[in-house]
PDB file of N, CA and C in Angstrom:
ATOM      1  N   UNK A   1     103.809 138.563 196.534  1.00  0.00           N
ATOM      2  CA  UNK A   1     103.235 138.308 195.215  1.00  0.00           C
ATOM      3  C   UNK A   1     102.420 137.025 195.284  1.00  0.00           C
ATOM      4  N   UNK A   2     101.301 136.736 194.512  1.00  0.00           N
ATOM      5  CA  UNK A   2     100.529 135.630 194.827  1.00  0.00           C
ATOM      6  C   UNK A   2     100.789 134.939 193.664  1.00  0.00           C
ATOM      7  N   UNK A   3      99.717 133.985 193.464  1.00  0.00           N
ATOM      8  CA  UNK A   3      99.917 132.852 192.425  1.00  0.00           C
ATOM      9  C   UNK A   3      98.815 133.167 191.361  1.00  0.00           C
ATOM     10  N   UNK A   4      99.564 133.130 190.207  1.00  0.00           N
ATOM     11  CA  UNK A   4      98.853 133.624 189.491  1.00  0.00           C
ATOM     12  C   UNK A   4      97.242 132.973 188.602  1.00  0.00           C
ATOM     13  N   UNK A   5      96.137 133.719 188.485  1.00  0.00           N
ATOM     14  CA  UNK A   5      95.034 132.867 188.554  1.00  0.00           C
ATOM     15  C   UNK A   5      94.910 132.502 187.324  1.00  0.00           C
ATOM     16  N   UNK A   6      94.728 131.271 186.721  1.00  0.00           N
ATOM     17  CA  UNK A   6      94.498 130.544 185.478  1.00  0.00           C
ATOM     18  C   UNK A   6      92.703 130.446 185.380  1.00  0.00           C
ATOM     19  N   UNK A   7      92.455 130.228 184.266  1.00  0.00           N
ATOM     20  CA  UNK A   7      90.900 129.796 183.415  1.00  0.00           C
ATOM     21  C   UNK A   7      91.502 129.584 182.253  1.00  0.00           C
ATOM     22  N   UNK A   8      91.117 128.265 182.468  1.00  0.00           N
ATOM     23  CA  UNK A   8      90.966 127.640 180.890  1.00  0.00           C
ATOM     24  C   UNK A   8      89.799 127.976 180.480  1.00  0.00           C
ATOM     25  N   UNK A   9      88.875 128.008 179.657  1.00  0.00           N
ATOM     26  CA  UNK A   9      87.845 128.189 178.522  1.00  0.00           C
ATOM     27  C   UNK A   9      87.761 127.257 177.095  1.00  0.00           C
ATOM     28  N   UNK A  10      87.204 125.973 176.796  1.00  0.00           N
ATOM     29  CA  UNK A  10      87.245 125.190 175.675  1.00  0.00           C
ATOM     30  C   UNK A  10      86.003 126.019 174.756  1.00  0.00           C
ATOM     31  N   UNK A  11      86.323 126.153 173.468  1.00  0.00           N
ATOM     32  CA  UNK A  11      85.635 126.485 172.513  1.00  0.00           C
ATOM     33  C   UNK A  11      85.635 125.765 171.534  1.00  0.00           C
ATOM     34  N   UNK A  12      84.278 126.220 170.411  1.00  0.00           N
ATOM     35  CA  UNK A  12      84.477 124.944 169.161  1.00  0.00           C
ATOM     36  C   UNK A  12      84.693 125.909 167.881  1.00  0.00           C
ATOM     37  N   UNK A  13      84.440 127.436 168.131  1.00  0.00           N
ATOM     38  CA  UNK A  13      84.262 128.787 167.371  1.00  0.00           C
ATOM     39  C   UNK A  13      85.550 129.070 166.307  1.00  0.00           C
ATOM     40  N   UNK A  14      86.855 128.308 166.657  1.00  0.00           N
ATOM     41  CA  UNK A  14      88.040 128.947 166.035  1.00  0.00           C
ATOM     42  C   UNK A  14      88.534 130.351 166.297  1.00  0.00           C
ATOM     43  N   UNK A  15      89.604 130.391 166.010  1.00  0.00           N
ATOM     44  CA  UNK A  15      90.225 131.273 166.790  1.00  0.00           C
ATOM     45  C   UNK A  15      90.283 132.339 166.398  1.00  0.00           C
ATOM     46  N   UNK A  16      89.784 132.894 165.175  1.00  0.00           N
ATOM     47  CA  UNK A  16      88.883 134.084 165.076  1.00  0.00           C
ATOM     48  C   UNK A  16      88.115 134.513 165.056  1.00  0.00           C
ATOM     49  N   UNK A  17      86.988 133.830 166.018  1.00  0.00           N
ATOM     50  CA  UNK A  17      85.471 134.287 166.011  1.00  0.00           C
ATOM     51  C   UNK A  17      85.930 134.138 167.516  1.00  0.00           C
ATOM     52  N   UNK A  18      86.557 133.788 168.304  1.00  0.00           N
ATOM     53  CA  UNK A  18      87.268 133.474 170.061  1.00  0.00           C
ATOM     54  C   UNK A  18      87.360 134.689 170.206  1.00  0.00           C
ATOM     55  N   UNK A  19      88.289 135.156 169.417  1.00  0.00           N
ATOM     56  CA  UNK A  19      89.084 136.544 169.778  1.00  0.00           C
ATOM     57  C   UNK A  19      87.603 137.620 169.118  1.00  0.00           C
ATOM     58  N   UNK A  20      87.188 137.745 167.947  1.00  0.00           N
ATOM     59  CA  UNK A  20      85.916 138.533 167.837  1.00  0.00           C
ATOM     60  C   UNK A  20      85.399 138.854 169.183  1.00  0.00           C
ATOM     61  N   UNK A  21      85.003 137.943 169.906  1.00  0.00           N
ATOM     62  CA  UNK A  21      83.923 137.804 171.099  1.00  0.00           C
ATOM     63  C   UNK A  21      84.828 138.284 172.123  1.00  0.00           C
ATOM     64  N   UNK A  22      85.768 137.850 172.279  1.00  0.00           N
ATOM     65  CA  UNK A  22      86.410 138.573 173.125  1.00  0.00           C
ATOM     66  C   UNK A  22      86.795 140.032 173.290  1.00  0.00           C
ATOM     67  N   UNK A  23      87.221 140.218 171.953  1.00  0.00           N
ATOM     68  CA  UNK A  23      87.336 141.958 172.024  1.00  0.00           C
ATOM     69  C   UNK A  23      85.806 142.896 171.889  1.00  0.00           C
ATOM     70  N   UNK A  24      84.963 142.150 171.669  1.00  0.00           N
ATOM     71  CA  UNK A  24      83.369 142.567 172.342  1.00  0.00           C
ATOM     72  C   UNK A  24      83.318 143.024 173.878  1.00  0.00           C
ATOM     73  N   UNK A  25      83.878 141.475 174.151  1.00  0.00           N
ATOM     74  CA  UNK A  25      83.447 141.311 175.850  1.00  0.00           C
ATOM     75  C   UNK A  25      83.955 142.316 176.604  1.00  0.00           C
ATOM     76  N   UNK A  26      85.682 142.568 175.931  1.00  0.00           N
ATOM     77  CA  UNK A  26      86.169 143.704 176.562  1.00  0.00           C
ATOM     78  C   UNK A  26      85.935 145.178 176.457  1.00  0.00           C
ATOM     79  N   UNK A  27      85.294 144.938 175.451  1.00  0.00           N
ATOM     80  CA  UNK A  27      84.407 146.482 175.445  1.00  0.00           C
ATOM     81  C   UNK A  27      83.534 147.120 175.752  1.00  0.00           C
ATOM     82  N   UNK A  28      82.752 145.617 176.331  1.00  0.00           N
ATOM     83  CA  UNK A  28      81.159 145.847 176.833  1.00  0.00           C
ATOM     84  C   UNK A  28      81.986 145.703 178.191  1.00  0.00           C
ATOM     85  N   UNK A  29      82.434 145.238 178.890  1.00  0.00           N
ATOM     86  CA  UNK A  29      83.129 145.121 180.381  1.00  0.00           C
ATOM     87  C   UNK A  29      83.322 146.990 180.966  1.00  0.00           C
ATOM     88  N   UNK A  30      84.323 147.359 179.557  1.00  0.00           N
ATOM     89  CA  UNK A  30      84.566 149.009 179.827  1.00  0.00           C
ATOM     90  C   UNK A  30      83.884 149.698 180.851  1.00  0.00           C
ATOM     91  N   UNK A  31      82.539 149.535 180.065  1.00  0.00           N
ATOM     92  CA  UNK A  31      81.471 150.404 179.940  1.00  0.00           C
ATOM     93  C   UNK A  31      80.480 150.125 181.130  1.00  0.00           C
ATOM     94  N   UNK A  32      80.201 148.604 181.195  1.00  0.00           N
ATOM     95  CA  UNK A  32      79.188 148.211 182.102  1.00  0.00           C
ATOM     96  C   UNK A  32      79.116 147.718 183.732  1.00  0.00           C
ATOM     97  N   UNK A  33      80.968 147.764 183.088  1.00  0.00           N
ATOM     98  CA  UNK A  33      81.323 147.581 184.992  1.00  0.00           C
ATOM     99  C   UNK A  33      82.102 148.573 185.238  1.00  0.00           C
ATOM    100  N   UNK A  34      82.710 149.659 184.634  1.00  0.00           N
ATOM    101  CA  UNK A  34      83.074 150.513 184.806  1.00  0.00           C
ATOM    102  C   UNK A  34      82.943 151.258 186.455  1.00  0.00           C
ATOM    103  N   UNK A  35      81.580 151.030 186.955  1.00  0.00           N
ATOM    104  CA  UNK A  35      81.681 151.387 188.356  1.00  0.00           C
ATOM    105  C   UNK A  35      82.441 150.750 189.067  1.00  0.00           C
ATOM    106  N   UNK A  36      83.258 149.771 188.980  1.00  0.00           N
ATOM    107  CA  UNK A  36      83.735 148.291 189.925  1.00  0.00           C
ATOM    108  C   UNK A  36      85.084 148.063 189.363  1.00  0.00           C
ATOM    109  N   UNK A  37      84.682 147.960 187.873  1.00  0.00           N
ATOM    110  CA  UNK A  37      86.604 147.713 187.254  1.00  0.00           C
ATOM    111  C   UNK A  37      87.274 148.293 186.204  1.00  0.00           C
ATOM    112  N   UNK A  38      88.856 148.432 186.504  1.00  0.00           N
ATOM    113  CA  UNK A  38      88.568 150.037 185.241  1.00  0.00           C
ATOM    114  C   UNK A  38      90.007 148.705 184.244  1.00  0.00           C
ATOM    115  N   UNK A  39      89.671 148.232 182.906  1.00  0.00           N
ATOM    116  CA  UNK A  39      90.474 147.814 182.067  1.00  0.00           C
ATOM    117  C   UNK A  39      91.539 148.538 181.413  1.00  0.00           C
ATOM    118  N   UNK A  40      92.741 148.632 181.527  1.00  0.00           N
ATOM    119  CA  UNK A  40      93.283 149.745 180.449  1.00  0.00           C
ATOM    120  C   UNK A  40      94.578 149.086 180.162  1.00  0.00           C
ATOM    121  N   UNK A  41      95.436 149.420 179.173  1.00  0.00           N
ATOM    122  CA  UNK A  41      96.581 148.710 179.044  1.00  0.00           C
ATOM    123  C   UNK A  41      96.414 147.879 178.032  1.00  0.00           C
ATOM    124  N   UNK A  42      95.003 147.557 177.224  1.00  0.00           N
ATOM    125  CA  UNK A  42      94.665 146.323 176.310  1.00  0.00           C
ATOM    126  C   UNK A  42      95.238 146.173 175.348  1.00  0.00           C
ATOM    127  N   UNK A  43      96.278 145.267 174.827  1.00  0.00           N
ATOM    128  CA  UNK A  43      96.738 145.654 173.254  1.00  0.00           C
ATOM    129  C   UNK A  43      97.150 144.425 173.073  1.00  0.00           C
ATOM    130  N   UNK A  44      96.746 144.233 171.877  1.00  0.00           N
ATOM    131  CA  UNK A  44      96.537 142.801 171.044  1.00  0.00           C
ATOM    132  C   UNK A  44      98.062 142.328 170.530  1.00  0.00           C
ATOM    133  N   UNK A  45      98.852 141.490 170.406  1.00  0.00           N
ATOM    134  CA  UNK A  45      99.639 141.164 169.781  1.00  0.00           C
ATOM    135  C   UNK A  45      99.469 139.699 169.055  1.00  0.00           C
ATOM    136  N   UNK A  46      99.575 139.560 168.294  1.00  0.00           N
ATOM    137  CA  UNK A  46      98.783 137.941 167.694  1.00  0.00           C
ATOM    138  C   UNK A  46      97.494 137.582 168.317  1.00  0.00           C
ATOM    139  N   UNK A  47      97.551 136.696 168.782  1.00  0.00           N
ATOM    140  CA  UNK A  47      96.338 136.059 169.432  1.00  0.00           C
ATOM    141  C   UNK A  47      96.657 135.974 170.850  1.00  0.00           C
ATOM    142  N   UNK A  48      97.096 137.070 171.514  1.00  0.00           N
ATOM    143  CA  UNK A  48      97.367 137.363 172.629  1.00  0.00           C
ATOM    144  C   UNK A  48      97.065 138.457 173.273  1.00  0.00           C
ATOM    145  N   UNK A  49      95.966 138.816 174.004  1.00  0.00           N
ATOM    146  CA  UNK A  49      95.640 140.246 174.858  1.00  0.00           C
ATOM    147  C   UNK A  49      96.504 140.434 175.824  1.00  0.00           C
ATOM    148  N   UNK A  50      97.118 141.222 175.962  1.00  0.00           N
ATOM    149  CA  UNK A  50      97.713 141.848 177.306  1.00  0.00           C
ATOM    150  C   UNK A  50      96.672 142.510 178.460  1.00  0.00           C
ATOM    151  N   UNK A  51      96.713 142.947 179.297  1.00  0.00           N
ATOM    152  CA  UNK A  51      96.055 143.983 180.019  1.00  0.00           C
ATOM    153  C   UNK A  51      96.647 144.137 181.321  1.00  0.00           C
ATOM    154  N   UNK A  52      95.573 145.475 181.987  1.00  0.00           N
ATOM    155  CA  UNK A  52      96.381 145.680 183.265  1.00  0.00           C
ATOM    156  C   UNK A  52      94.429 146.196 183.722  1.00  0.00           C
ATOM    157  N   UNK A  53      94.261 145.947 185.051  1.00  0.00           N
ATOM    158  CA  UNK A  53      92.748 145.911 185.619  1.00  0.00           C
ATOM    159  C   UNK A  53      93.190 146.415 186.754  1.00  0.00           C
ATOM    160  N   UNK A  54      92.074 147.513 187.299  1.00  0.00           N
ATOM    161  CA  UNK A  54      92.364 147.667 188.699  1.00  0.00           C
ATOM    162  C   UNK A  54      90.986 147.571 189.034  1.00  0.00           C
ATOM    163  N   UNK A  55      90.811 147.400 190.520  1.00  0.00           N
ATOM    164  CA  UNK A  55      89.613 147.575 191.141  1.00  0.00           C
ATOM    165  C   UNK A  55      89.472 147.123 192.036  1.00  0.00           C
ATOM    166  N   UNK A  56      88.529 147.592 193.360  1.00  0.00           N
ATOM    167  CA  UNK A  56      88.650 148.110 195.144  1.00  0.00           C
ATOM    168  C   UNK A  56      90.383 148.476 194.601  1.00  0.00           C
ATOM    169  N   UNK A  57      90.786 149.554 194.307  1.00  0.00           N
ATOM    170  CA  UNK A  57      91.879 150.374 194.620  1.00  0.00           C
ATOM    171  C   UNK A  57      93.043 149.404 194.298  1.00  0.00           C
ATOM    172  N   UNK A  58      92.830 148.229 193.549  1.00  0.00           N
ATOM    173  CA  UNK A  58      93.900 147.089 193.515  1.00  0.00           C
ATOM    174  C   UNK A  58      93.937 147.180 191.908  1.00  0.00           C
ATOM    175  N   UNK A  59      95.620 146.679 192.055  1.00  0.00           N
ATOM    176  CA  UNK A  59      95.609 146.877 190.577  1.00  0.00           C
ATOM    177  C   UNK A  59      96.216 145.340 190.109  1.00  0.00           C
ATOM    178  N   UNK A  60      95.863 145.071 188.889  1.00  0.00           N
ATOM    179  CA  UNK A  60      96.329 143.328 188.441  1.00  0.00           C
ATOM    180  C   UNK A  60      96.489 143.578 186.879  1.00  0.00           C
ATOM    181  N   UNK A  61      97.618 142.805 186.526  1.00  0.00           N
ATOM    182  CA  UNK A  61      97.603 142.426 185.066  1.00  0.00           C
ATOM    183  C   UNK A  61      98.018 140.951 184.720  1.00  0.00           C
ATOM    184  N   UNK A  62      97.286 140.853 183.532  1.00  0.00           N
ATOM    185  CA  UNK A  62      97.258 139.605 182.964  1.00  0.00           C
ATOM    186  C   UNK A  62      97.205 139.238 181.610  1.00  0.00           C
ATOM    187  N   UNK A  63      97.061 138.451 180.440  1.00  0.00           N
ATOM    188  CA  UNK A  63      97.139 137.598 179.103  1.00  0.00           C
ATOM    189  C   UNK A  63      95.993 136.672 179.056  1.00  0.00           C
ATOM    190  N   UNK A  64      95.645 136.960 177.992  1.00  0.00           N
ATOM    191  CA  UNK A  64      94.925 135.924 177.324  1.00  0.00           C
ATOM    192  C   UNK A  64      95.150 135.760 176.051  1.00  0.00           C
ATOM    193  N   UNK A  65      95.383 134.111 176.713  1.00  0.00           N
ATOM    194  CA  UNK A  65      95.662 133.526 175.072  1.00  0.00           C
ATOM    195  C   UNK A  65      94.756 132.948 174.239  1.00  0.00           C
ATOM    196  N   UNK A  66      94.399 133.254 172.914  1.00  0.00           N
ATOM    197  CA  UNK A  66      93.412 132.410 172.479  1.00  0.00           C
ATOM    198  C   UNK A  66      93.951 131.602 171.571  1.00  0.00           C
ATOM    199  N   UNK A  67      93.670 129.970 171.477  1.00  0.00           N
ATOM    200  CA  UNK A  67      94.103 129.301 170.493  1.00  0.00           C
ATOM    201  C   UNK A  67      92.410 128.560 169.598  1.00  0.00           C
ATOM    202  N   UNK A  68      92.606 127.904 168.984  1.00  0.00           N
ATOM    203  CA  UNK A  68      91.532 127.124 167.606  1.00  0.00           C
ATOM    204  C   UNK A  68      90.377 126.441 168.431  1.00  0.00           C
ATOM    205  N   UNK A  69      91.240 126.028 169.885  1.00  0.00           N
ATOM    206  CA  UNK A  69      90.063 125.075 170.988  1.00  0.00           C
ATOM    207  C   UNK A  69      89.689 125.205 171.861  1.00  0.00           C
ATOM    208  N   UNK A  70      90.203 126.892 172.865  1.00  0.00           N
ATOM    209  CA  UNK A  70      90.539 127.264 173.681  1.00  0.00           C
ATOM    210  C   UNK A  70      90.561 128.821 174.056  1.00  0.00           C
ATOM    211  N   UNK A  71      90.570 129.079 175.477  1.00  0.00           N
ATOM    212  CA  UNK A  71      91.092 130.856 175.497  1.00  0.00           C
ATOM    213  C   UNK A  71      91.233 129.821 176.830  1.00  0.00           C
ATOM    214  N   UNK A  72      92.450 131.107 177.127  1.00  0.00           N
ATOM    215  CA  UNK A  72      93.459 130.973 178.785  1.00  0.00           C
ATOM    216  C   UNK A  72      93.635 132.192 178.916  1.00  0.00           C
ATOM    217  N   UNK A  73      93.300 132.925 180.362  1.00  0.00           N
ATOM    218  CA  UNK A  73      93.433 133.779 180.975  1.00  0.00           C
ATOM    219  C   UNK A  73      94.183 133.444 182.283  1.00  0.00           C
ATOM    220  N   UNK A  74      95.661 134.219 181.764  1.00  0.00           N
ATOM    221  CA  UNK A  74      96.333 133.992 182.991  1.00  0.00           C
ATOM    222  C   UNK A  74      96.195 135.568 183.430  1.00  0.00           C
ATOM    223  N   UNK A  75      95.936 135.668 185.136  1.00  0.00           N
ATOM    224  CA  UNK A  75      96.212 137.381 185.460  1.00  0.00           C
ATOM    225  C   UNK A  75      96.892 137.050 186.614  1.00  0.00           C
ATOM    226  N   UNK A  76      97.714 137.694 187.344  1.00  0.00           N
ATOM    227  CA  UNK A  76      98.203 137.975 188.546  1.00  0.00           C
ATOM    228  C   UNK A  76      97.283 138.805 189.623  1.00  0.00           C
ATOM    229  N   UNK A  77      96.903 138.774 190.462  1.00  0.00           N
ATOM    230  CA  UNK A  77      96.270 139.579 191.703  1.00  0.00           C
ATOM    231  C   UNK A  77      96.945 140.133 192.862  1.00  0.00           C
ATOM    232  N   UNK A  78      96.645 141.408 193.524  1.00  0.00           N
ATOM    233  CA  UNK A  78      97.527 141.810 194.117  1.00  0.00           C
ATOM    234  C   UNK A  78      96.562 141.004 195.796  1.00  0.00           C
ATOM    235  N   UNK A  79      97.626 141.083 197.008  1.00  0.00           N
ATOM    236  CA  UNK A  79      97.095 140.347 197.965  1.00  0.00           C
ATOM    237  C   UNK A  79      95.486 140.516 197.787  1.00  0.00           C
ATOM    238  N   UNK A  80      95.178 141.826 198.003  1.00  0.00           N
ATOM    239  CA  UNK A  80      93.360 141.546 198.563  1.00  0.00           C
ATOM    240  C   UNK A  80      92.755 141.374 197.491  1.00  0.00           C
ATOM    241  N   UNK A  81      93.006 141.422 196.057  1.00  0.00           N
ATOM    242  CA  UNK A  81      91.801 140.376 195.439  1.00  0.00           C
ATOM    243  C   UNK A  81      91.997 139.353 195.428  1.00  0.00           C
ATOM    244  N   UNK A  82      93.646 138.563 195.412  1.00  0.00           N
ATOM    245  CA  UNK A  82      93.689 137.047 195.622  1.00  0.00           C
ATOM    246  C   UNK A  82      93.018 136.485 197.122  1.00  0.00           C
ATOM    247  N   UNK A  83      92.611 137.568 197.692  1.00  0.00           N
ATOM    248  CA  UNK A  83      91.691 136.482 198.762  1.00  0.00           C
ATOM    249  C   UNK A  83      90.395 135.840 198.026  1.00  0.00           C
ATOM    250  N   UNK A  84      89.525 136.755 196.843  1.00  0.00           N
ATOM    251  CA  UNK A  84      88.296 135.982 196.266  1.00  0.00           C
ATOM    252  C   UNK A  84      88.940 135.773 194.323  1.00  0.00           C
ATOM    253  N   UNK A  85      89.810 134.747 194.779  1.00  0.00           N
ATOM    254  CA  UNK A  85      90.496 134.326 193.672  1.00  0.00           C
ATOM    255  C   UNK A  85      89.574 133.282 193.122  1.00  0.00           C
ATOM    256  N   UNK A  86      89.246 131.914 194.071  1.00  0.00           N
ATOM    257  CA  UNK A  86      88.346 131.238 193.659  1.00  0.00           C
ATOM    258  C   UNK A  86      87.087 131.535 193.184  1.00  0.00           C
ATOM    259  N   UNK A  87      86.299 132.682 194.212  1.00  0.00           N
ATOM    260  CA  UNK A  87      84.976 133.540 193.593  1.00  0.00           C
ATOM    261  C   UNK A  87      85.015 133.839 192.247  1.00  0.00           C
ATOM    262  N   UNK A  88      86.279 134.640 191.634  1.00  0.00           N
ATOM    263  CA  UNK A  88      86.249 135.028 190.611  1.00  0.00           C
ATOM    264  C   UNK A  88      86.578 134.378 189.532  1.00  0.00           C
ATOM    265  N   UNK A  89      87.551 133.114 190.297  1.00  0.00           N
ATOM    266  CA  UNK A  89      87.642 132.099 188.525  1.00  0.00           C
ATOM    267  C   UNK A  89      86.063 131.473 188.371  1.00  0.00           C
ATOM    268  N   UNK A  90      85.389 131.190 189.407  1.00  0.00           N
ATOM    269  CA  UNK A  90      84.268 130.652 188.903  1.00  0.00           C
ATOM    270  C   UNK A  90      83.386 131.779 188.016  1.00  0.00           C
ATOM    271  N   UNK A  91      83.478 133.058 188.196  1.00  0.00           N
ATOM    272  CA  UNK A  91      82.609 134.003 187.583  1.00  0.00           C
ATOM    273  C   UNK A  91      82.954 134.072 186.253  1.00  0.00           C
ATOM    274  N   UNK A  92      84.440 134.006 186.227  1.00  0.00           N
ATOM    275  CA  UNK A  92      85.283 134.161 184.606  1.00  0.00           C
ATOM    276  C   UNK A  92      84.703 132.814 183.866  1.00  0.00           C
ATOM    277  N   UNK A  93      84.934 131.876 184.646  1.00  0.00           N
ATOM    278  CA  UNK A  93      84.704 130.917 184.057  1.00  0.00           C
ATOM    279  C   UNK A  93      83.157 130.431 183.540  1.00  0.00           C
ATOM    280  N   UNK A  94      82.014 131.173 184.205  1.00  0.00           N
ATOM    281  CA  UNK A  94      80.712 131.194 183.522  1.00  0.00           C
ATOM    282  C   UNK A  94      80.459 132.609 182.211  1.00  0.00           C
ATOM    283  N   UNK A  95      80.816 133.285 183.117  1.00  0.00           N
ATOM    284  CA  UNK A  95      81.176 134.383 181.647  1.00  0.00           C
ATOM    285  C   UNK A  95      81.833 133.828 180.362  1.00  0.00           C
ATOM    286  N   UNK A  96      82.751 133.464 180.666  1.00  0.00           N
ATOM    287  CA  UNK A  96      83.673 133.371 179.419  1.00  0.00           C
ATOM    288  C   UNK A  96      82.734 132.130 178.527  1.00  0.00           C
ATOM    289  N   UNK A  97      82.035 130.550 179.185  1.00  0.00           N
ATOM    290  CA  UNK A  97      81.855 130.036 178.941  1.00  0.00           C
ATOM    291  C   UNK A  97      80.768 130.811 177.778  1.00  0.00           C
ATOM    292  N   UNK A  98      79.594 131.192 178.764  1.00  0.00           N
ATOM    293  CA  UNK A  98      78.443 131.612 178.033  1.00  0.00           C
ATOM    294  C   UNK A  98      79.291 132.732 176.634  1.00  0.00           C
ATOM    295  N   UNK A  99      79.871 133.303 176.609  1.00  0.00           N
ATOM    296  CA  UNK A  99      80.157 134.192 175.432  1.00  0.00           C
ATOM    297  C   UNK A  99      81.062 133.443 174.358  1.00  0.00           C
ATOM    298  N   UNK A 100      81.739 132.578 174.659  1.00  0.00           N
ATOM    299  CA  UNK A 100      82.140 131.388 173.818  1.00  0.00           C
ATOM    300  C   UNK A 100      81.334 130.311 173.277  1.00  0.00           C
ATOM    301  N   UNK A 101      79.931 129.885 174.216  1.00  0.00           N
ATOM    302  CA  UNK A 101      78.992 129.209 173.712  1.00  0.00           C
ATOM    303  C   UNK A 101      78.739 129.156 171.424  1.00  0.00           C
ATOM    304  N   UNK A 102      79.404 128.345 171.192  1.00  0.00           N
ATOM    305  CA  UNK A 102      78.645 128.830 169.715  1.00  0.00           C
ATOM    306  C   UNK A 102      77.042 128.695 169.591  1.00  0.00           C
ATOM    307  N   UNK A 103      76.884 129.805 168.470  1.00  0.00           N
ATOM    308  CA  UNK A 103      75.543 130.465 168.468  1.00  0.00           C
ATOM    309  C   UNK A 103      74.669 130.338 166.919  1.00  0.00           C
TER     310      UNK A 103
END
């Protein structure tokens, strides 16, 4: 089992326009990476997403929390995507930034 990958995300949006954008992001993700990553498992409980992601044949689940200043995405990875663990917090972490950007 590996270590599980954290992203913080600071926002100024509040924590229901956080989560708005977020349940966007995860819908446009569905659809547009769908060749590469398949999302399923998503279900909201407070201000908390659950999920479960697979992709290259690997499967991972993880939480995101959104609070008033903030979103945290914790996920777990199975060995072969935690080899481009760092690759991908930096990707989460420009994604997430730009879609949290207030507008």
């Amino acid at each position: 089992m590996s270590e599980p990958l954290i992203v913080t995300i600071p926002h100024r949006l509040g924590k229901a326009e956080a989560a708005r954008r977020i349940k966007d992001g995860i819908a446009r993700a569905k659809t547009e990476f769908a060749y590469l990553l398949r999302i399923e498992n998503d279900a909201w409980e407070g201000d908390r997403l659950s999920f479960a992601a697979s992709a290259l044949g690997q499967r991972a689940h993880g939480v995101i929390d959104v609070y008033e200043g903030a979103v945290r995405l914790e996920v777990t990875l199975p060995w072969l995507l935690a080899r481009f663990a760092h690759a991908v917090q930096r990707v989460i972490g420009q994604r997430g930034q730009l879609m949290l950007e207030k507008k």
